[in-house]
C-alpha atoms as a PDB file:
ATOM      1  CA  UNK A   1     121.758   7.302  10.992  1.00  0.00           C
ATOM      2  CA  UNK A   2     119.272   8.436   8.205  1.00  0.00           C
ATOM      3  CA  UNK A   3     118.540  12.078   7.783  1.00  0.00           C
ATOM      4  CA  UNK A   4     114.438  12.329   7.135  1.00  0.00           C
ATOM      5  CA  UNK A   5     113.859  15.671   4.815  1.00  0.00           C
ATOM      6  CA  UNK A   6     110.072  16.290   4.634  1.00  0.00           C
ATOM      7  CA  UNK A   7     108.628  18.793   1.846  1.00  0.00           C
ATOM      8  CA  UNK A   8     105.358  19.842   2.760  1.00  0.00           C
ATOM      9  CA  UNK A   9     103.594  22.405  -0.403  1.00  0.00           C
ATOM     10  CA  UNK A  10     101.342  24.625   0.518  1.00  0.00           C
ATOM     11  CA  UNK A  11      97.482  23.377   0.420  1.00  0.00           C
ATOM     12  CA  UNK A  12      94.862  23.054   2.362  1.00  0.00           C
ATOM     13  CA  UNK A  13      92.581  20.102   3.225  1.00  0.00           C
ATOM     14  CA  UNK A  14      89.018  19.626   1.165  1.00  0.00           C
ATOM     15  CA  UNK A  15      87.313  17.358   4.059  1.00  0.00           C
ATOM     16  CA  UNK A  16      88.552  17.055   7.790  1.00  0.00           C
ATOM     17  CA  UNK A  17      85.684  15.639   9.682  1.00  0.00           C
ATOM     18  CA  UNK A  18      86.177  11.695  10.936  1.00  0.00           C
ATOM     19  CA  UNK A  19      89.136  11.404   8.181  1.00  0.00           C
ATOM     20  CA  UNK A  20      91.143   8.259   8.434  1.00  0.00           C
ATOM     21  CA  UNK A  21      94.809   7.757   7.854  1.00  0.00           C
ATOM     22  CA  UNK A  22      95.969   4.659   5.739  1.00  0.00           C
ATOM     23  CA  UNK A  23      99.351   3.374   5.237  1.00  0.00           C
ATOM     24  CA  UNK A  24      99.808   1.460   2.309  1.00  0.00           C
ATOM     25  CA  UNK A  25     102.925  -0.719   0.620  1.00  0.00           C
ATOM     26  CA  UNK A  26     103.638   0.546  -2.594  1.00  0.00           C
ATOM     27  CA  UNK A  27     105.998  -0.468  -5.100  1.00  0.00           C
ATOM     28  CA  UNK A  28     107.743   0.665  -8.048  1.00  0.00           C
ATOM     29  CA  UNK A  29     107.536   1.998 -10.111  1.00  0.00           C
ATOM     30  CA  UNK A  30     103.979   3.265  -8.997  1.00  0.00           C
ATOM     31  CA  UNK A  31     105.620   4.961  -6.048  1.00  0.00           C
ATOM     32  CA  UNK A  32     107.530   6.798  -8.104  1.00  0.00           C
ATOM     33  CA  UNK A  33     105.013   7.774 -10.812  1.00  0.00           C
ATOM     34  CA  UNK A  34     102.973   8.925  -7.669  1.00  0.00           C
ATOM     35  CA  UNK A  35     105.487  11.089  -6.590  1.00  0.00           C
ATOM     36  CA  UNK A  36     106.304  13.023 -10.127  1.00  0.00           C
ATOM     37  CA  UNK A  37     102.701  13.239 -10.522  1.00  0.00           C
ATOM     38  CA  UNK A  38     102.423  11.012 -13.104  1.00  0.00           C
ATOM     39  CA  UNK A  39      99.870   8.722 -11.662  1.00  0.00           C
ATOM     40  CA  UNK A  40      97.379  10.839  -9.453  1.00  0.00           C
ATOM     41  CA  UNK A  41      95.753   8.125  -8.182  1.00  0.00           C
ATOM     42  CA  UNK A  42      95.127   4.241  -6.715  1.00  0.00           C
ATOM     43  CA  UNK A  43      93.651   1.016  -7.346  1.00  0.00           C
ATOM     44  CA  UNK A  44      93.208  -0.618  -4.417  1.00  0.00           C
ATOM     45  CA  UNK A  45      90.622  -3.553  -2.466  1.00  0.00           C
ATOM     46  CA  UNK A  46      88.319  -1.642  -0.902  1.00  0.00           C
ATOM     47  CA  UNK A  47      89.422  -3.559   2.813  1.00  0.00           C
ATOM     48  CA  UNK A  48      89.643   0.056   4.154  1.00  0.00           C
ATOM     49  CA  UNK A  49      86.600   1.517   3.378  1.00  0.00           C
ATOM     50  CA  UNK A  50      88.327   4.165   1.796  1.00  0.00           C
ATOM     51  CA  UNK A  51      86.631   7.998   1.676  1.00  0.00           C
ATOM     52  CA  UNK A  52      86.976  11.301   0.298  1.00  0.00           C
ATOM     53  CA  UNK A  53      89.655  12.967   3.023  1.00  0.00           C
ATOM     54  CA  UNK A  54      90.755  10.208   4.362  1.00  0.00           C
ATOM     55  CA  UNK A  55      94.721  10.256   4.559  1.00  0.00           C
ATOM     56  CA  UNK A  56      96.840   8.191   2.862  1.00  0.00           C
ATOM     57  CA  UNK A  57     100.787   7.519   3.207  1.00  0.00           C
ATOM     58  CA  UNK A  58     102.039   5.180   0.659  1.00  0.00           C
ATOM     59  CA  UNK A  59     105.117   3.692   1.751  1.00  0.00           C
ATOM     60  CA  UNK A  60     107.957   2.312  -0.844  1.00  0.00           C
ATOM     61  CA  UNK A  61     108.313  -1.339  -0.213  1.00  0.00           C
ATOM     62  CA  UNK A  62     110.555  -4.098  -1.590  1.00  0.00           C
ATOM     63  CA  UNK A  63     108.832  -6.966  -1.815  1.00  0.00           C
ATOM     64  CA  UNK A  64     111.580  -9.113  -2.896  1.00  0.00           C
ATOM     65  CA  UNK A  65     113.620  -8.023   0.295  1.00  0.00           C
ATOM     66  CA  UNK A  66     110.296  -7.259   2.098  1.00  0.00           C
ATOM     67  CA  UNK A  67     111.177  -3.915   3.207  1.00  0.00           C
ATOM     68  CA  UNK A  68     110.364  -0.589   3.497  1.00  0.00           C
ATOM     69  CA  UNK A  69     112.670   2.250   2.115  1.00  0.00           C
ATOM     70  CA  UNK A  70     111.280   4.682   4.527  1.00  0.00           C
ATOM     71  CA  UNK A  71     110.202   6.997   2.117  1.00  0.00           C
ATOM     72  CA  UNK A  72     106.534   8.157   1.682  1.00  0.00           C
ATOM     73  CA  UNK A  73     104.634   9.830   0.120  1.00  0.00           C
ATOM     74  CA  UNK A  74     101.574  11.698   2.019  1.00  0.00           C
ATOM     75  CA  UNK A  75      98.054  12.446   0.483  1.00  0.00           C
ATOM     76  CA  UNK A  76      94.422  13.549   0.824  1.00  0.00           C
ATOM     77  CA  UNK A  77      91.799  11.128  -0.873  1.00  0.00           C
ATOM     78  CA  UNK A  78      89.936  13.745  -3.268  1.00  0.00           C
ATOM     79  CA  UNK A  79      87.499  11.344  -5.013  1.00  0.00           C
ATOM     80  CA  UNK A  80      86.100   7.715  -4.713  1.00  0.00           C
ATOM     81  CA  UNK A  81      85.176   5.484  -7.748  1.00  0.00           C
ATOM     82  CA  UNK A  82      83.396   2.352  -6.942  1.00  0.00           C
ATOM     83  CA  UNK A  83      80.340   0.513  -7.603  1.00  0.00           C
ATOM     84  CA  UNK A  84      81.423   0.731 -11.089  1.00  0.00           C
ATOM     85  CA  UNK A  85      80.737  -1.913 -14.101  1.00  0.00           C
ATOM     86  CA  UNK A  86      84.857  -1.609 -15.159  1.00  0.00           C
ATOM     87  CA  UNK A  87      85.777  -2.336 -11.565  1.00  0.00           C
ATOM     88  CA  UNK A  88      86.906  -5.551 -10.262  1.00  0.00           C
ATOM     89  CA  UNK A  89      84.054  -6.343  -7.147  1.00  0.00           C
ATOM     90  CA  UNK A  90      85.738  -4.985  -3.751  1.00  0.00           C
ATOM     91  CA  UNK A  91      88.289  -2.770  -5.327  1.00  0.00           C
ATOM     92  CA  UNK A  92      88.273   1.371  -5.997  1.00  0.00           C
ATOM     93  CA  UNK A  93      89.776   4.343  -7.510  1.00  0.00           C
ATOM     94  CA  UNK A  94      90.477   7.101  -5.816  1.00  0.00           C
ATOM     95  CA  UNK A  95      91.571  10.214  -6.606  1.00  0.00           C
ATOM     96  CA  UNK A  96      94.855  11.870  -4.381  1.00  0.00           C
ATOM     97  CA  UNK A  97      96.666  14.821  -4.127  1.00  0.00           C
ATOM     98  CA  UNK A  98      99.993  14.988  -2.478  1.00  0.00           C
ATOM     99  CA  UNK A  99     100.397  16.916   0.927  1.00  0.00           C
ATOM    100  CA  UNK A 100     103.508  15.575   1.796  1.00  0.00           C
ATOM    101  CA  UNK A 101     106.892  13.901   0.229  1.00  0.00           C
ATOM    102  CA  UNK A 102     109.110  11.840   3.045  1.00  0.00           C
ATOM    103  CA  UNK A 103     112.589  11.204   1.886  1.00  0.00           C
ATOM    104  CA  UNK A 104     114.814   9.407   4.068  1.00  0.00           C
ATOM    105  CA  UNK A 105     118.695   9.884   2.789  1.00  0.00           C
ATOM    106  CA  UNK A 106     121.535   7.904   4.585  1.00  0.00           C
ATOM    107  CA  UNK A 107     124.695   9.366   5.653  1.00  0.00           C
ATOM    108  CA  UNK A 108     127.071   7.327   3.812  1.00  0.00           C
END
């Protein structure tokens, strides 16, 4: 059975009224340049009605095999770019900071 390890840094939430908590597919390698903080943010359709605070767990997905690794990563939405003449109608940027890494390693 797979061992979940969770790292959890210390920081502290920017926004906590009427956050909501998305979980998104993500694939690679943008779910690993997310998690060595190479890429501190998303482009995403705006289907969600994403906001600053909101929480967001991107989730590592296959989508050849059209699974999920189990690992995630965990953020806070710090800023929300839309509206804006270089973005595609009904998509955003937004800003994240990690609260959270979720590593799932299998006993082999």
């Amino acid at each position: 059975m797979p061992e979940q390890i969770t790292i959890t840094p210390n920081v502290r939430s920017t926004k906590n009224e009427m956050k909501k908590t998305h979980y998104l597919k993500t694939v690679q390698p943008y779910f690993e340049m997310v998690g060595n903080r190479l890429k501190p943010f998303e482009v995403r359709k705006n289907d969600r009605n994403f906001e600053e605070g909101d929480e967001v767990y991107l989730q590592e997905y296959d989508p050849k095999a059209k699974t999920y690794s189990g690992h995630q990563i965990r953020c806070e939405i710090l800023y929300v770019l839309k509206d804006f003449p270089a973005i595609k109608k009904d998509y955003v940027v937004f800003g994240i900071k990690i609260t959270q890494l979720i590593v799932v390693r299998s006993h082999t």
